[in-house]
Protein backbone atom coordinates (compact mmCIF):
# COMPACT_ATOMS: atom_id res chain seq x y z
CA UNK A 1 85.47 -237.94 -61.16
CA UNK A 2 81.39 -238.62 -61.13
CA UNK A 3 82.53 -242.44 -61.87
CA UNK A 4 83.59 -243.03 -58.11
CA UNK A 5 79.75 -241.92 -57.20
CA UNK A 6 78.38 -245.36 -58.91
CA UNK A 7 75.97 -246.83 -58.00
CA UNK A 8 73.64 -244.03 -57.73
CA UNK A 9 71.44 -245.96 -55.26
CA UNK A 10 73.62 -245.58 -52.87
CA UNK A 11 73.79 -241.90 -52.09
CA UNK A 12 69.47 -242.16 -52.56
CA UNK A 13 68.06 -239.58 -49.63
CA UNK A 14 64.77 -240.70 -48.86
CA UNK A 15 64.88 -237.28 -47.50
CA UNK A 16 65.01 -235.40 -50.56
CA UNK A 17 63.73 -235.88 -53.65
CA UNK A 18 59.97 -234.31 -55.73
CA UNK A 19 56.71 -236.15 -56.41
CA UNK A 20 55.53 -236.91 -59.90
CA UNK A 21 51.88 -238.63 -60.91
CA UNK A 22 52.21 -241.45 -63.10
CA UNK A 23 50.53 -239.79 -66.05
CA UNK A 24 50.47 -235.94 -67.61
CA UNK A 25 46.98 -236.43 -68.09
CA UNK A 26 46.42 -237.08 -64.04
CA UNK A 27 48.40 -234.40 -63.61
CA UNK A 28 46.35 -231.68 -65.69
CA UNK A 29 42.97 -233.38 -64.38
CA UNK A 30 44.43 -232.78 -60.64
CA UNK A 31 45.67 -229.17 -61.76
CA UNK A 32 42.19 -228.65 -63.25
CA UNK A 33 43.33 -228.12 -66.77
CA UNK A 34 41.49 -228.65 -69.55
CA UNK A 35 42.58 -229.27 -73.37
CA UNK A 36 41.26 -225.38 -74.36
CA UNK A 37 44.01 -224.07 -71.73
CA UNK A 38 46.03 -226.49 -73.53
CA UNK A 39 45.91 -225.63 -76.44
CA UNK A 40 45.33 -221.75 -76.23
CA UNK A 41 48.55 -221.28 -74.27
CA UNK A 42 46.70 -220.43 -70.98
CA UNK A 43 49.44 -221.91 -69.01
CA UNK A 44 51.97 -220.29 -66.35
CA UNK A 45 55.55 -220.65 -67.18
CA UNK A 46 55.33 -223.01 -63.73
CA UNK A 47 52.33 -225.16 -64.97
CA UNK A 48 54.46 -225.53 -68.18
CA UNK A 49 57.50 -226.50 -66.79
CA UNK A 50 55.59 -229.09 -64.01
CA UNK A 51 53.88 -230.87 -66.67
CA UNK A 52 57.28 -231.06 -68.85
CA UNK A 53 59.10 -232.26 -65.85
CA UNK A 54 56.42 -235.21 -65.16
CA UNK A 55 56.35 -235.92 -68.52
CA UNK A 56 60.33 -236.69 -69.05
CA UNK A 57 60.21 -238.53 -65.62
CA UNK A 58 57.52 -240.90 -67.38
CA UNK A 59 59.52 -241.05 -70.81
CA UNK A 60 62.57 -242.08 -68.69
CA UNK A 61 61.14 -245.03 -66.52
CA UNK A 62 58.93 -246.12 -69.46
CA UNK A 63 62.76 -246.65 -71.31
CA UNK A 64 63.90 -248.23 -68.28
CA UNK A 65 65.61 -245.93 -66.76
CA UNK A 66 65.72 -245.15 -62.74
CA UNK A 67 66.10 -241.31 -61.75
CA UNK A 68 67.35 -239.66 -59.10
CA UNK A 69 66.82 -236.25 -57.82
CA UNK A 70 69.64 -234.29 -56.71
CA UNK A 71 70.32 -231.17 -54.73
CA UNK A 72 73.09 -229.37 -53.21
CA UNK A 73 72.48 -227.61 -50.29
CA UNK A 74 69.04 -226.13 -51.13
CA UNK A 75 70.69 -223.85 -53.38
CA UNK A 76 71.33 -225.48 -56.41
CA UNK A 77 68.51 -228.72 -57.84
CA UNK A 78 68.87 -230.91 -60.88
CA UNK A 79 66.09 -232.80 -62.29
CA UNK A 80 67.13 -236.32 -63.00
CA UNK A 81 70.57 -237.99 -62.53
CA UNK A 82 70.45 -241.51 -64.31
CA UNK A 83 73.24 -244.47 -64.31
CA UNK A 84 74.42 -246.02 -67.24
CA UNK A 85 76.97 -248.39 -68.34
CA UNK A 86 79.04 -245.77 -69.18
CA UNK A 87 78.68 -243.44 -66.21
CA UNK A 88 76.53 -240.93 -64.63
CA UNK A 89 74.79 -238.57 -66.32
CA UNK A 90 72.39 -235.38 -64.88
CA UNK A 91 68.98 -234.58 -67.36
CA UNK A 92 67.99 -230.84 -67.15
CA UNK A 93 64.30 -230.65 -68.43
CA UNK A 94 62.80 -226.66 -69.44
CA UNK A 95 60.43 -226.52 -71.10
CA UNK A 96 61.06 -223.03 -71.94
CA UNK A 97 63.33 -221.93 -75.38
CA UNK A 98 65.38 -219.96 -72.71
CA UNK A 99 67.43 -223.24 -71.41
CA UNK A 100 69.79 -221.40 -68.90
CA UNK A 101 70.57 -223.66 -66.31
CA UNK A 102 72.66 -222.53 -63.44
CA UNK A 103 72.50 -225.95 -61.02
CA UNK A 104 73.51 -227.85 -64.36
CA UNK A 105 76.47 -225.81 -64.25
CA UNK A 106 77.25 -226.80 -60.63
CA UNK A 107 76.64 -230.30 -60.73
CA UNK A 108 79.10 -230.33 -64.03
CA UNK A 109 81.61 -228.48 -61.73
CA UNK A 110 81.76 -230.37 -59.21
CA UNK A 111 81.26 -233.57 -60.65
CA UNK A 112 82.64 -233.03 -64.08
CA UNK A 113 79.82 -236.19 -65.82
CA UNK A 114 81.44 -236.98 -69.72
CA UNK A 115 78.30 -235.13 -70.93
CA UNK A 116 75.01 -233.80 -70.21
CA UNK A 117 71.28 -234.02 -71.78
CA UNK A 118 68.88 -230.97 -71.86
CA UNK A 119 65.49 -231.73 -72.89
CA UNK A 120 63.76 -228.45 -74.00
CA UNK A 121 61.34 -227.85 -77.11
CA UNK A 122 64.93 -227.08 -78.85
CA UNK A 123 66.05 -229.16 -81.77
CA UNK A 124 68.87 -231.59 -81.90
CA UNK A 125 72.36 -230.62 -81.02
CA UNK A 126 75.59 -231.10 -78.95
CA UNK A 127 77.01 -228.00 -77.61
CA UNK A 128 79.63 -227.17 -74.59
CA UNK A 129 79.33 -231.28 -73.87
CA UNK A 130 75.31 -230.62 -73.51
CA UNK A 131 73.21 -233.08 -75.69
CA UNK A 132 70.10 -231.52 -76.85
CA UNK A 133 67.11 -233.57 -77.20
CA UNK A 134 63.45 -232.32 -78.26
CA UNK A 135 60.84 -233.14 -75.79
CA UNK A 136 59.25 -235.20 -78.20
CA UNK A 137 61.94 -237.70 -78.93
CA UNK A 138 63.13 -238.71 -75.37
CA UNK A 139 62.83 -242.36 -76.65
CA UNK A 140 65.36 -241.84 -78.25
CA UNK A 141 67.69 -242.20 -75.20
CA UNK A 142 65.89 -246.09 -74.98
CA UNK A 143 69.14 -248.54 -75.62
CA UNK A 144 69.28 -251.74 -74.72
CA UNK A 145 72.02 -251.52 -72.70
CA UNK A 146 71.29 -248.68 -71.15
CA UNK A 147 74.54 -247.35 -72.75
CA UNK A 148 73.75 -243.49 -74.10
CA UNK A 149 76.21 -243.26 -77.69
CA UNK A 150 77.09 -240.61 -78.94
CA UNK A 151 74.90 -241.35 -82.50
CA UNK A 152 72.05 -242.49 -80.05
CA UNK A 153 71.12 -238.43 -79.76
């Protein structure tokens, strides 16, 4: 049961983990994007999915929230693992309509967290324990308590 791995800070390796800039807009600047790429849908699938990424690691420590990076092996990554009152729970961020994720699927099995939260440009929803939340309404997850219900999303 995940509950035995709290708290998260714990099992922090300094040795693994991924580098975010503070802001989207740092991020594009260093990436040399500019709004017409933007906006034209110039991007790689890989630009998309960076920017997404940086952008729901901002959303979540703006709410309060301390991720974690986790790995297995080198063979199987998750995005963000977060802590609440009510246990751990991994974040899978694609940006992509396609939201396959195979290393969400291992760290369920092998960890087995009371739910899960994809953030993708998909609507709403709750579907084989995932909670679907748009990009654009990750403050919804913001609680004082840090206590995710299930009418929160």
């Amino acid at each position: 049961m995940l509950l035995k791995l709290m708290p998260l800070k714990i099992y922090e390796d300094l040795l693994s983990y991924k580098i975010y800039m503070s802001d989207v807009g740092l991020l594009s600047n260093s990436l040399n994007l500019n709004y017409q790429n933007i906006l034209m849908d110039m991007l790689s699938s890989d630009a998309k999915g960076a920017i997404s990424e940086n952008y729901v690691m901002q959303q979540l420590i703006s709410i309060g929230l301390e991720p974690y990076y986790w790995e297995s092996n080198g063979k199987a990554e998750l995005d963000f693992v977060i802590q609440l009152e009510n246990g751990i729970v991994p974040i899978e961020c694609k940006y992509v309509d396609n939201v396959q994720a195979k290393s969400l699927g291992v760290f369920v099995k092998k960890y087995n967290p009371i739910y899960s939260i994809r953030v993708s440009s998909k609507n709403f929803g709750f579907e084989n324990n995932i909670k679907s939340v748009p990009l654009y309404a990750l403050f919804c997850l913001k609680n004082k308590t840090h206590h995710i219900s299930d009418d929160a999303v």
